[in-house]
C-alpha atoms as a PDB file:
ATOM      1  CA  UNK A   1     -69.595  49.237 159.691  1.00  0.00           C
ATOM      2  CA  UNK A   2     -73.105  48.023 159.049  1.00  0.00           C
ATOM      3  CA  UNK A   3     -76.150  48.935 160.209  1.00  0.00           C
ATOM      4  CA  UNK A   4     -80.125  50.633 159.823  1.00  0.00           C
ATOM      5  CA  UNK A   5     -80.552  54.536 159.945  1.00  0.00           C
ATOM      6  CA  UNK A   6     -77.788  55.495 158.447  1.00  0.00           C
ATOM      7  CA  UNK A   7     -78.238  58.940 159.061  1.00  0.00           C
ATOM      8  CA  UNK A   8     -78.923  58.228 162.936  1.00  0.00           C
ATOM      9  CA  UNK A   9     -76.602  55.288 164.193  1.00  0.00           C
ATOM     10  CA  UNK A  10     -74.948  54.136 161.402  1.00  0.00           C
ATOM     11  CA  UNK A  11     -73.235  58.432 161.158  1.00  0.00           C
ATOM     12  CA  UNK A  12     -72.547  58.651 165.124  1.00  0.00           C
ATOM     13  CA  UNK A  13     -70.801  55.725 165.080  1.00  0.00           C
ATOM     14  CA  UNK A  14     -68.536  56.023 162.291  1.00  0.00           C
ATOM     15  CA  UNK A  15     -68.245  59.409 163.468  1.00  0.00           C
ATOM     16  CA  UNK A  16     -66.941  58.394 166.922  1.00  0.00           C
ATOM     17  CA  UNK A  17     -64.636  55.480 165.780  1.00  0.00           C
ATOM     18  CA  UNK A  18     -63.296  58.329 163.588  1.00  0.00           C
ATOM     19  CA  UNK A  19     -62.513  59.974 166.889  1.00  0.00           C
ATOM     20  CA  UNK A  20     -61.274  57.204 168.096  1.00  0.00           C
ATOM     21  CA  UNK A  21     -58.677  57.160 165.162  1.00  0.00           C
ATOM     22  CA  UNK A  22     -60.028  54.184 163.203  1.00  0.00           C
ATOM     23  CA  UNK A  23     -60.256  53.782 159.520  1.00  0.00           C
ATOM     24  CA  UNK A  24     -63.757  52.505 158.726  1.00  0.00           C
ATOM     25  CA  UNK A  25     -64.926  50.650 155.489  1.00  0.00           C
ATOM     26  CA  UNK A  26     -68.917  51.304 155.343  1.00  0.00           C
ATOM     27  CA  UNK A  27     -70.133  48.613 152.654  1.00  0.00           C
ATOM     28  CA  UNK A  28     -73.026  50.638 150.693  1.00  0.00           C
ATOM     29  CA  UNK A  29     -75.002  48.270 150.714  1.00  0.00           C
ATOM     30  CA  UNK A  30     -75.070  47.196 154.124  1.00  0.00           C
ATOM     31  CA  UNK A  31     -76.524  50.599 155.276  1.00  0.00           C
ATOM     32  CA  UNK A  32     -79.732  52.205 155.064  1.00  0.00           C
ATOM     33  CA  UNK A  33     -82.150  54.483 156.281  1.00  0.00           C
ATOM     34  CA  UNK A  34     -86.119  54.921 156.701  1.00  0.00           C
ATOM     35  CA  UNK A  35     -85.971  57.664 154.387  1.00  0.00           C
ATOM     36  CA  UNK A  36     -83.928  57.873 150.915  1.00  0.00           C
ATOM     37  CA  UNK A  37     -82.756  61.431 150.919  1.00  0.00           C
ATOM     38  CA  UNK A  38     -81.430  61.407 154.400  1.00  0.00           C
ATOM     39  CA  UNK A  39     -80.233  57.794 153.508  1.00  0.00           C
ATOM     40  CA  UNK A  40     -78.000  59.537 150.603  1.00  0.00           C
ATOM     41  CA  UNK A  41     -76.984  62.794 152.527  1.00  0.00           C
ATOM     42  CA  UNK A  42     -75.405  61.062 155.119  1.00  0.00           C
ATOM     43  CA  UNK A  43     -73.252  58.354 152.040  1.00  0.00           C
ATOM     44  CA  UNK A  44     -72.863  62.062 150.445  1.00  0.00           C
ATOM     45  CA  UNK A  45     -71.289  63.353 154.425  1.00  0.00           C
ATOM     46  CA  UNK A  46     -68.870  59.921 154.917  1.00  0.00           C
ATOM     47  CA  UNK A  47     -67.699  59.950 151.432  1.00  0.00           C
ATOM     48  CA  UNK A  48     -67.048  63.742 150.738  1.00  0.00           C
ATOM     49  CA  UNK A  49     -66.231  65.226 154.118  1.00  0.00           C
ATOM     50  CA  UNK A  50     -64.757  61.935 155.603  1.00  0.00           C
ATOM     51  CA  UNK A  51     -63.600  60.461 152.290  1.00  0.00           C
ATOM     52  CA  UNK A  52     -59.374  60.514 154.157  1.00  0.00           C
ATOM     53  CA  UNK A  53     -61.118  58.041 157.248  1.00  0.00           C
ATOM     54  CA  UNK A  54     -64.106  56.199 155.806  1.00  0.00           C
ATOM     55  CA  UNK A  55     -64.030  54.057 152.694  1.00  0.00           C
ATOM     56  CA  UNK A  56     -67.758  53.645 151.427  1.00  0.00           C
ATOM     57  CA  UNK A  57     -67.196  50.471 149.110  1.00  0.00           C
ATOM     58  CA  UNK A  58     -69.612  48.031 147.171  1.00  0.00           C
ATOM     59  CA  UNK A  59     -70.323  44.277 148.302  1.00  0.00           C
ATOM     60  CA  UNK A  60     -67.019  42.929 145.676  1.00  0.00           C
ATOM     61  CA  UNK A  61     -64.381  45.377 147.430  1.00  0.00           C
ATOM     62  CA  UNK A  62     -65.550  43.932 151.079  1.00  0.00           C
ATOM     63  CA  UNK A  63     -65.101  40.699 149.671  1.00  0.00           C
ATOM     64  CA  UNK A  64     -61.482  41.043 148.463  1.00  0.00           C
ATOM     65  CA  UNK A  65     -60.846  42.713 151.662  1.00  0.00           C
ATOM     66  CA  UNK A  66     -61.786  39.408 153.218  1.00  0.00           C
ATOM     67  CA  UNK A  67     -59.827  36.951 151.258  1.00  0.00           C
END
């Protein structure tokens, strides 16, 4: 999952594939937000609350995921 806001759209949808009974892999730095602090509350949220369904990795983990 990728995206801008990532205390807006990037959070509802992970949230809702969640529901959906995905496992998502949010690549850090793929994500951000308008402002830093909500920016890092919602990483904080994913990867503390959600840590059993989300996987919030760095750019080299995405790319072994993809070879």
């Amino acid at each position: 999952m990728t995206g801008c806001e990532t205390d807006v759209c990037v959070l509802s949808t992970v949230l809702g594939a969640i529901d959906r009974g995905y496992f998502v892999v949010v690549p850090r730095h793929a994500v951000c937000g308008s402002v830093d602090a909500t920016h890092d509350a919602a990483i904080t949220i994913l990867t503390q609350r959600y840590g059993t369904q989300i996987a919030v990795v760095d750019h080299e983990a995405v790319q072994r995921l993809l070879q």
